[in-house]
C-alpha atoms as a PDB file:
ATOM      1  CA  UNK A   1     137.721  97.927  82.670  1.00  0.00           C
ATOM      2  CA  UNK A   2     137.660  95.874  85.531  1.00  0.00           C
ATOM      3  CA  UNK A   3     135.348  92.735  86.598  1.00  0.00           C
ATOM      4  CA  UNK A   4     133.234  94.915  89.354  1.00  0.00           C
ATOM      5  CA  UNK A   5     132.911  98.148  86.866  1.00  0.00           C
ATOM      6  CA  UNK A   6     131.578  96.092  83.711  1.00  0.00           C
ATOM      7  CA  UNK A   7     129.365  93.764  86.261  1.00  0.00           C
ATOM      8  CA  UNK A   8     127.837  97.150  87.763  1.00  0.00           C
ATOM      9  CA  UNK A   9     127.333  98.422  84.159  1.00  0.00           C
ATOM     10  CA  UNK A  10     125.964  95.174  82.818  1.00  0.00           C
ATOM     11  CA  UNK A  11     122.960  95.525  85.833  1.00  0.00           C
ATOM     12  CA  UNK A  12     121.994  98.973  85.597  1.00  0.00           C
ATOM     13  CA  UNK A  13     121.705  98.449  81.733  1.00  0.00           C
ATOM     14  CA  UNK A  14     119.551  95.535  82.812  1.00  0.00           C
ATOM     15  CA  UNK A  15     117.189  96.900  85.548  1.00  0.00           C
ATOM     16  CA  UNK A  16     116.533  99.737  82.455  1.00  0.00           C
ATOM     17  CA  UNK A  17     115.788  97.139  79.896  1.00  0.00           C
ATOM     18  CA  UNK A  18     113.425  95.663  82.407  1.00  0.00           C
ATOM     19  CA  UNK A  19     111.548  97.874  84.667  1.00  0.00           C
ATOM     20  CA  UNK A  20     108.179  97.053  85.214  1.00  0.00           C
ATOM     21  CA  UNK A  21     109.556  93.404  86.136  1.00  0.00           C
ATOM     22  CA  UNK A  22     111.532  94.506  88.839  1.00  0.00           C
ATOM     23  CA  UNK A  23     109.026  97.153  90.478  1.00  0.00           C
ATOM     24  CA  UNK A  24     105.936  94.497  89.970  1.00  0.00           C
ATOM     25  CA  UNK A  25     108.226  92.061  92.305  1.00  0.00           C
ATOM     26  CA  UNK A  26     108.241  94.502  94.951  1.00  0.00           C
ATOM     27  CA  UNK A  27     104.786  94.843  94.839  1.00  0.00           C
ATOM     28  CA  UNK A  28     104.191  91.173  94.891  1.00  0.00           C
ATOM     29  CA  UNK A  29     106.971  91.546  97.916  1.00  0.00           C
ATOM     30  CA  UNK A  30     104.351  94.437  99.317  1.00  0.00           C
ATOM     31  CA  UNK A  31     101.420  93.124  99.204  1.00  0.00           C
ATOM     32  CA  UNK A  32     102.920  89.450 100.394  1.00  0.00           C
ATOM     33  CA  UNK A  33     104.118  91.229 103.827  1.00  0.00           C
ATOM     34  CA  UNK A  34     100.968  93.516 104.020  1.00  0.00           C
ATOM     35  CA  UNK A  35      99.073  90.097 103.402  1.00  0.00           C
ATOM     36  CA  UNK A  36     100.772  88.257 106.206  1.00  0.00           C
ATOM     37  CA  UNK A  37     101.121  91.184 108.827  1.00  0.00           C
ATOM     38  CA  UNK A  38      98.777  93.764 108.395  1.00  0.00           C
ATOM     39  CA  UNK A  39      95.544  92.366 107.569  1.00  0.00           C
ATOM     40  CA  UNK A  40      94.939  90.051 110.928  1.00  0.00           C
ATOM     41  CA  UNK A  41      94.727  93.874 113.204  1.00  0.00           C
ATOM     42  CA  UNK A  42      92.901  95.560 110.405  1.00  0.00           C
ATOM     43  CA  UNK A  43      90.009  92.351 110.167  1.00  0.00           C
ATOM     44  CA  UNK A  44      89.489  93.231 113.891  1.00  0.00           C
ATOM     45  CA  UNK A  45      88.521  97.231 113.104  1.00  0.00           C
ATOM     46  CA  UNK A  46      87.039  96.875 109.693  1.00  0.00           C
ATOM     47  CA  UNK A  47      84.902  93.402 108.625  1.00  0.00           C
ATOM     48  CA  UNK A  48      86.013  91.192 105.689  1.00  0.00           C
ATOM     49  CA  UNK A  49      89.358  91.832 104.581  1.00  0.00           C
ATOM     50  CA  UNK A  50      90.064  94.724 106.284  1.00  0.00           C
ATOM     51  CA  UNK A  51      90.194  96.861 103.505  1.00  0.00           C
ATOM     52  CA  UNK A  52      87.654  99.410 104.382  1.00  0.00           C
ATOM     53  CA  UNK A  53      90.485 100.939 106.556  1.00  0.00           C
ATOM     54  CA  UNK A  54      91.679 102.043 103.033  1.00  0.00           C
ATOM     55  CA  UNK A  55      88.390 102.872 101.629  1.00  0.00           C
ATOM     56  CA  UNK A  56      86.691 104.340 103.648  1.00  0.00           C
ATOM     57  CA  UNK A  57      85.075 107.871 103.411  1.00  0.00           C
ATOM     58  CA  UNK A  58      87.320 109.690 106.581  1.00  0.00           C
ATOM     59  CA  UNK A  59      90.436 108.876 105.396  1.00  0.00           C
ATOM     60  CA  UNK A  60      93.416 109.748 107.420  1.00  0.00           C
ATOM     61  CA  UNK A  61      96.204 109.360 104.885  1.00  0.00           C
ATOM     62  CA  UNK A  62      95.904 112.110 102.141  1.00  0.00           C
ATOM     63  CA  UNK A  63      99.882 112.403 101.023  1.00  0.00           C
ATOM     64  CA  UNK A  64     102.369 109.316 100.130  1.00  0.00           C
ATOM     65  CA  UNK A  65     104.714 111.007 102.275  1.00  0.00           C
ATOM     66  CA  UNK A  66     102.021 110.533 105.221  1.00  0.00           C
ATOM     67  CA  UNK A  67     101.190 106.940 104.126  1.00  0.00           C
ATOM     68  CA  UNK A  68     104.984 106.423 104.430  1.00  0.00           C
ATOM     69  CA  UNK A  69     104.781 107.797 108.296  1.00  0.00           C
ATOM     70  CA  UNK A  70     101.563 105.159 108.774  1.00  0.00           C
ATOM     71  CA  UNK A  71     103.172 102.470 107.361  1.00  0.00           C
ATOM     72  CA  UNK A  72     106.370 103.176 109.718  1.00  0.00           C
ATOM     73  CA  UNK A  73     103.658 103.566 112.948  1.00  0.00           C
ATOM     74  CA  UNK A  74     102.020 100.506 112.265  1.00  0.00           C
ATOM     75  CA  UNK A  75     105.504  98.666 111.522  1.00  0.00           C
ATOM     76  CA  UNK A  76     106.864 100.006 114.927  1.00  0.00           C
ATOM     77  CA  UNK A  77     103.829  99.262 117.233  1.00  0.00           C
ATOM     78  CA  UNK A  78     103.787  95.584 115.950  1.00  0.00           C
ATOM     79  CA  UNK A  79     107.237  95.119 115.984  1.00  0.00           C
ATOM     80  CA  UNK A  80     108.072  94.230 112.776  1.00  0.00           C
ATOM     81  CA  UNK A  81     111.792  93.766 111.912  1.00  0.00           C
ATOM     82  CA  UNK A  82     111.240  95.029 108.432  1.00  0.00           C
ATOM     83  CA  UNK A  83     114.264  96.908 106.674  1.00  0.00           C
ATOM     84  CA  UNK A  84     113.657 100.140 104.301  1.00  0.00           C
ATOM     85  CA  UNK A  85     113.298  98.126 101.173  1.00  0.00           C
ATOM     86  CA  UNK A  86     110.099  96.182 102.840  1.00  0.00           C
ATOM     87  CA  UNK A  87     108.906  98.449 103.849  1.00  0.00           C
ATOM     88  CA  UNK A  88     108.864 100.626 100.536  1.00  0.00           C
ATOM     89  CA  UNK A  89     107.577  97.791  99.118  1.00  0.00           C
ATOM     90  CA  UNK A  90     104.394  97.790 101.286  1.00  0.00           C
ATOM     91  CA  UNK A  91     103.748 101.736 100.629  1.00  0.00           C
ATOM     92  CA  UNK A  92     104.113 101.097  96.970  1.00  0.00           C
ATOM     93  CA  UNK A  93     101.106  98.547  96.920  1.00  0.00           C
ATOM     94  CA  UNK A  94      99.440 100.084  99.036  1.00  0.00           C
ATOM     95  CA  UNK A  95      99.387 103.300  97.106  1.00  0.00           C
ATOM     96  CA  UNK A  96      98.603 101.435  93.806  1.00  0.00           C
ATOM     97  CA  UNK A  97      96.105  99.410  95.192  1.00  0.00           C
ATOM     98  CA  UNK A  98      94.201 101.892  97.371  1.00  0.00           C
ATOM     99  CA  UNK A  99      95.872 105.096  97.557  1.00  0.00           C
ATOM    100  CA  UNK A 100      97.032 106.557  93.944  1.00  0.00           C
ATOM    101  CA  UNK A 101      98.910 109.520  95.250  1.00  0.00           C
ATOM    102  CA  UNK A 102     101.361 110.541  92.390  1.00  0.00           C
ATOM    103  CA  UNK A 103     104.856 109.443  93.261  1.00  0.00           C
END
């Protein structure tokens, strides 16, 4: 076999022996962006933290898929420069820390 093949091989057989490691670092990755970028507009509609826009009882977001397309609005009206992977990440806290739609 050559260097790339058995290099490929040798990761996949790694990101399956360690899992939860690698989708907890996106999270931390998620909730670090959502943290920095997201919070400061969502302070100025809901007091505290801004997490009632999450919690609260009218919720607009009722599928992942539409959480995805909020995430994506709220990326594009601010500007943000974030690729697919980021913003993945911040979808997947927010739907574990708020949301739990089944993925």
């Amino acid at each position: 076999m050559n260097t790339k093949f058995k290099s490929f091989i040798f990761f996949v057989n790694l990101s399956l022996l360690f899992p939860v490691t690698l989708f907890a670092e996106n999270l931390e990755r998620g909730k670090s962006l959502h943290n920095e970028n997201c919070t400061t507009c969502h302070k100025k509609m809901y007091p505290g933290d801004g997490s009632g826009i999450y919690t609260r009882a009218d919720k607009r977001i009722e599928t992942l898929d539409g959480l995805q397309i909020q995430v994506n609005r709220c990326k594009d009206s601010l500007g943000f420069k974030w690729p697919e992977d980021q913003i993945d990440d911040v979808v997947a806290y927010l739907n574990k820390q708020y949301y739990k739609f089944e993925e």
